[in-house]
C-alpha atoms as a PDB file:
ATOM      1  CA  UNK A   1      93.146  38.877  20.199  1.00  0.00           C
ATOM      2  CA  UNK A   2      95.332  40.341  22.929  1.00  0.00           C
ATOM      3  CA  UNK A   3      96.812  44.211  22.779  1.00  0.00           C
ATOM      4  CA  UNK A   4     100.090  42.982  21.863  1.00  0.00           C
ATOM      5  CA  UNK A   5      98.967  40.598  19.346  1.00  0.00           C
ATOM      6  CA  UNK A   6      97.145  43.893  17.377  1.00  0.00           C
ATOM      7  CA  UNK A   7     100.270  45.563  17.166  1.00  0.00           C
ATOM      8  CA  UNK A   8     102.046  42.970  15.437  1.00  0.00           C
ATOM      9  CA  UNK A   9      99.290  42.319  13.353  1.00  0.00           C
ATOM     10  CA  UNK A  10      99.035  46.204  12.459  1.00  0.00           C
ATOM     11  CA  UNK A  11     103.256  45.669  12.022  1.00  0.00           C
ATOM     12  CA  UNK A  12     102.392  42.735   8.793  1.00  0.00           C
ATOM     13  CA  UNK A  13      99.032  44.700   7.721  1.00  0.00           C
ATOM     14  CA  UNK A  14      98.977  44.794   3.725  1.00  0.00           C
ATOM     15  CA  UNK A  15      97.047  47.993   2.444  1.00  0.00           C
ATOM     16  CA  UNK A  16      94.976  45.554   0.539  1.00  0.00           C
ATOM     17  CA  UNK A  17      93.699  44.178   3.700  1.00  0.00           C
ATOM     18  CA  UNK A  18      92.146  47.479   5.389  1.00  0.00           C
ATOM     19  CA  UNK A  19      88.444  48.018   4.761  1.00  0.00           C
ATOM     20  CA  UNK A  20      86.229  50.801   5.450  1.00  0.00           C
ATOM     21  CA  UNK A  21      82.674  50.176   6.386  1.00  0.00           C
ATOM     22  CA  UNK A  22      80.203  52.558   5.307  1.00  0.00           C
ATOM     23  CA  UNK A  23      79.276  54.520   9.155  1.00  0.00           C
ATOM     24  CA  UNK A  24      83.082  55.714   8.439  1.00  0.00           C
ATOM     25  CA  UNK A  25      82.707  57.655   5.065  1.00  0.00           C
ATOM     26  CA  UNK A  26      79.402  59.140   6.480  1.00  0.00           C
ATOM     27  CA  UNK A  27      81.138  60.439   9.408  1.00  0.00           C
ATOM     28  CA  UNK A  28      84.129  61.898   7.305  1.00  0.00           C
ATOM     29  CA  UNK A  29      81.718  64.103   5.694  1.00  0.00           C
ATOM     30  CA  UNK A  30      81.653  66.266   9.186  1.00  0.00           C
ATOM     31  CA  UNK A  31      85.162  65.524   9.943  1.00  0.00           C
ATOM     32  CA  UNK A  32      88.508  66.710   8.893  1.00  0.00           C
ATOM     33  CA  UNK A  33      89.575  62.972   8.270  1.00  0.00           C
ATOM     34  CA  UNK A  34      89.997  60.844   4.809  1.00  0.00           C
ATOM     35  CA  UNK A  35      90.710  57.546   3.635  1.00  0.00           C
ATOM     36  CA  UNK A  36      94.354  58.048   2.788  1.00  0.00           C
ATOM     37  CA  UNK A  37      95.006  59.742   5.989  1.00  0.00           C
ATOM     38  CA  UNK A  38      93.288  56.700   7.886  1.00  0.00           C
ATOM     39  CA  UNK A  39      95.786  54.417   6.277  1.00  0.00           C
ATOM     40  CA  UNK A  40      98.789  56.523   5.926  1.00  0.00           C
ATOM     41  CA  UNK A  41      98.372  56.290   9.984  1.00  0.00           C
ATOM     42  CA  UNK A  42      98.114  52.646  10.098  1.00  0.00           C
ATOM     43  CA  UNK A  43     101.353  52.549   8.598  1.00  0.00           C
ATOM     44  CA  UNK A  44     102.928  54.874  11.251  1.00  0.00           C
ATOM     45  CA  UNK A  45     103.187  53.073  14.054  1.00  0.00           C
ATOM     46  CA  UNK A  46     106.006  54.663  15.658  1.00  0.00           C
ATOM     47  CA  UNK A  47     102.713  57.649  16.308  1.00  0.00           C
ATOM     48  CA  UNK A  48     100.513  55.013  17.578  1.00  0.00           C
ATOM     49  CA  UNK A  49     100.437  56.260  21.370  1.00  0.00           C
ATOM     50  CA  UNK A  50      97.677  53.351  22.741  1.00  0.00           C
ATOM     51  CA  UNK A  51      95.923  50.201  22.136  1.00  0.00           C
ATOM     52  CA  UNK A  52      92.096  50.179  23.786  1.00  0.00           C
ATOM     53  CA  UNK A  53      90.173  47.105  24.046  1.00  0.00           C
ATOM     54  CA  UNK A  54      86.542  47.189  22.594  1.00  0.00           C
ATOM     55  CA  UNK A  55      83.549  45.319  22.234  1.00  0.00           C
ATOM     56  CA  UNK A  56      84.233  41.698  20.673  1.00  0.00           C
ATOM     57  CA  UNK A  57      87.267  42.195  18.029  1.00  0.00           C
ATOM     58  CA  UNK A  58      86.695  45.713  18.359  1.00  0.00           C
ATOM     59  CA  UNK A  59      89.707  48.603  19.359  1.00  0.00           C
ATOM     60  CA  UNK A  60      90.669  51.809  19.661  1.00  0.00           C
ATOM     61  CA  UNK A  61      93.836  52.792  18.108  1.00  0.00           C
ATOM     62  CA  UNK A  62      95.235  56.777  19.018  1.00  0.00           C
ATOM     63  CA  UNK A  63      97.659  58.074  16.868  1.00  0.00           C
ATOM     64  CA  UNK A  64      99.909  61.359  17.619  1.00  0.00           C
ATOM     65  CA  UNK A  65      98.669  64.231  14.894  1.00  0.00           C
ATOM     66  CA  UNK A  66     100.167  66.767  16.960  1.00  0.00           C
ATOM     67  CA  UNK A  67     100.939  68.495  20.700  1.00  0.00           C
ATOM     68  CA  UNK A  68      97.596  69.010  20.827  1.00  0.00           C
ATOM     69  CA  UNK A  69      95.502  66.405  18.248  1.00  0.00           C
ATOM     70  CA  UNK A  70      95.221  63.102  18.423  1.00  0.00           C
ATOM     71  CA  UNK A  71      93.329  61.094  15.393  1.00  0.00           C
ATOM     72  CA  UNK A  72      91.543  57.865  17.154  1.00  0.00           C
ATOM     73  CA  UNK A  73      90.431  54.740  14.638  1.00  0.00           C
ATOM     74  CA  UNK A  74      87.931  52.026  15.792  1.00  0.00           C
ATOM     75  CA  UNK A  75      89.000  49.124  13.983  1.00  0.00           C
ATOM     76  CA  UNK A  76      87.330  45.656  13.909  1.00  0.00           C
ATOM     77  CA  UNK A  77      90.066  43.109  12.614  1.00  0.00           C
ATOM     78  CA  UNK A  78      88.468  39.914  11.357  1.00  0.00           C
ATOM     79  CA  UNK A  79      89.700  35.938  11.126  1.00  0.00           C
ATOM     80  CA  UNK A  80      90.467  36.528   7.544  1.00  0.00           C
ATOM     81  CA  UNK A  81      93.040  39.049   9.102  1.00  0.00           C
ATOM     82  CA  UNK A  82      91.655  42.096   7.291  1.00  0.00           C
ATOM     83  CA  UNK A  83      91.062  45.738   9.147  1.00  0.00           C
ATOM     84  CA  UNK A  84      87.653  46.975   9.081  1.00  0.00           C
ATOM     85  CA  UNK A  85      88.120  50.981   9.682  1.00  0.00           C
ATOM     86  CA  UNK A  86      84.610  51.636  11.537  1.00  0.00           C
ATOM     87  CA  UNK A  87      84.964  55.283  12.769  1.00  0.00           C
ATOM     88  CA  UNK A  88      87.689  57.918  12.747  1.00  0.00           C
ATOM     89  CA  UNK A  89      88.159  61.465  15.131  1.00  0.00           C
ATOM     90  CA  UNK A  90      90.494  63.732  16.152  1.00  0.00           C
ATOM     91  CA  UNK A  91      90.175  65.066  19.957  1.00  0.00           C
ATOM     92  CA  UNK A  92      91.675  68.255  21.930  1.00  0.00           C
ATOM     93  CA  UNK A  93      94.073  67.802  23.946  1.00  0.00           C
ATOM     94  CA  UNK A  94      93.405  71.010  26.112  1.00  0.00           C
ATOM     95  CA  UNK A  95      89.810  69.510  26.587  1.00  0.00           C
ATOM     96  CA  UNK A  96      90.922  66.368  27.499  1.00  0.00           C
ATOM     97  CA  UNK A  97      93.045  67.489  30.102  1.00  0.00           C
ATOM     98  CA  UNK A  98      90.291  69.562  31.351  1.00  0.00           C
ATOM     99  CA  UNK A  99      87.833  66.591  31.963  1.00  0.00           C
ATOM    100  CA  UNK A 100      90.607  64.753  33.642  1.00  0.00           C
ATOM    101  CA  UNK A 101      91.224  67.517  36.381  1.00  0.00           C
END
């Protein structure tokens, strides 16, 4: 699946169709991140700021939480067209900027 071809899908996604495998709800437990946030986002895509390729049908999706947060979802969408949420994260800004320099 090309990067234009997951933001249409993202466009038709029915909550009923978004999945979250089990490596995400351990991970929320040390993160400020939930389920309904997760797909509350994948509604929003006028905040989805980039598309990254992954691993097989694997990407990274970033999402605009704020001037300074962004809340990244690796997502894993399958030939049944359902979402598989694998991981969720917020970064820094600030410390982003600082590793690019």
């Amino acid at each position: 699946m090309e990067l234009k071809d997951v933001r249409k899908f993202l466009e038709e996604l029915n909550q009923n169709n978004i999945k979250f495998d089990p490596h995400f709800y351990r991970r929320i437990g040390e993160r400020p991140i939930n389920e309904s946030m997760a797909r509350s986002f994948l509604s929003q895509l006028n905040k989805l700021e980039k598309i990254e390729e992954g691993k097989g049908e694997r990407f990274k999706l970033w999402f605009k939480l704020s001037r300074r947060y962004s809340l990244i979802l690796i997502v894993e969408i399958d030939t049944t067209k359902v979402l598989k949420v694998i991981s969720a994260w917020n970064t820094d800004r600030k410390w982003q900027d600082k590793l690019k320099k």
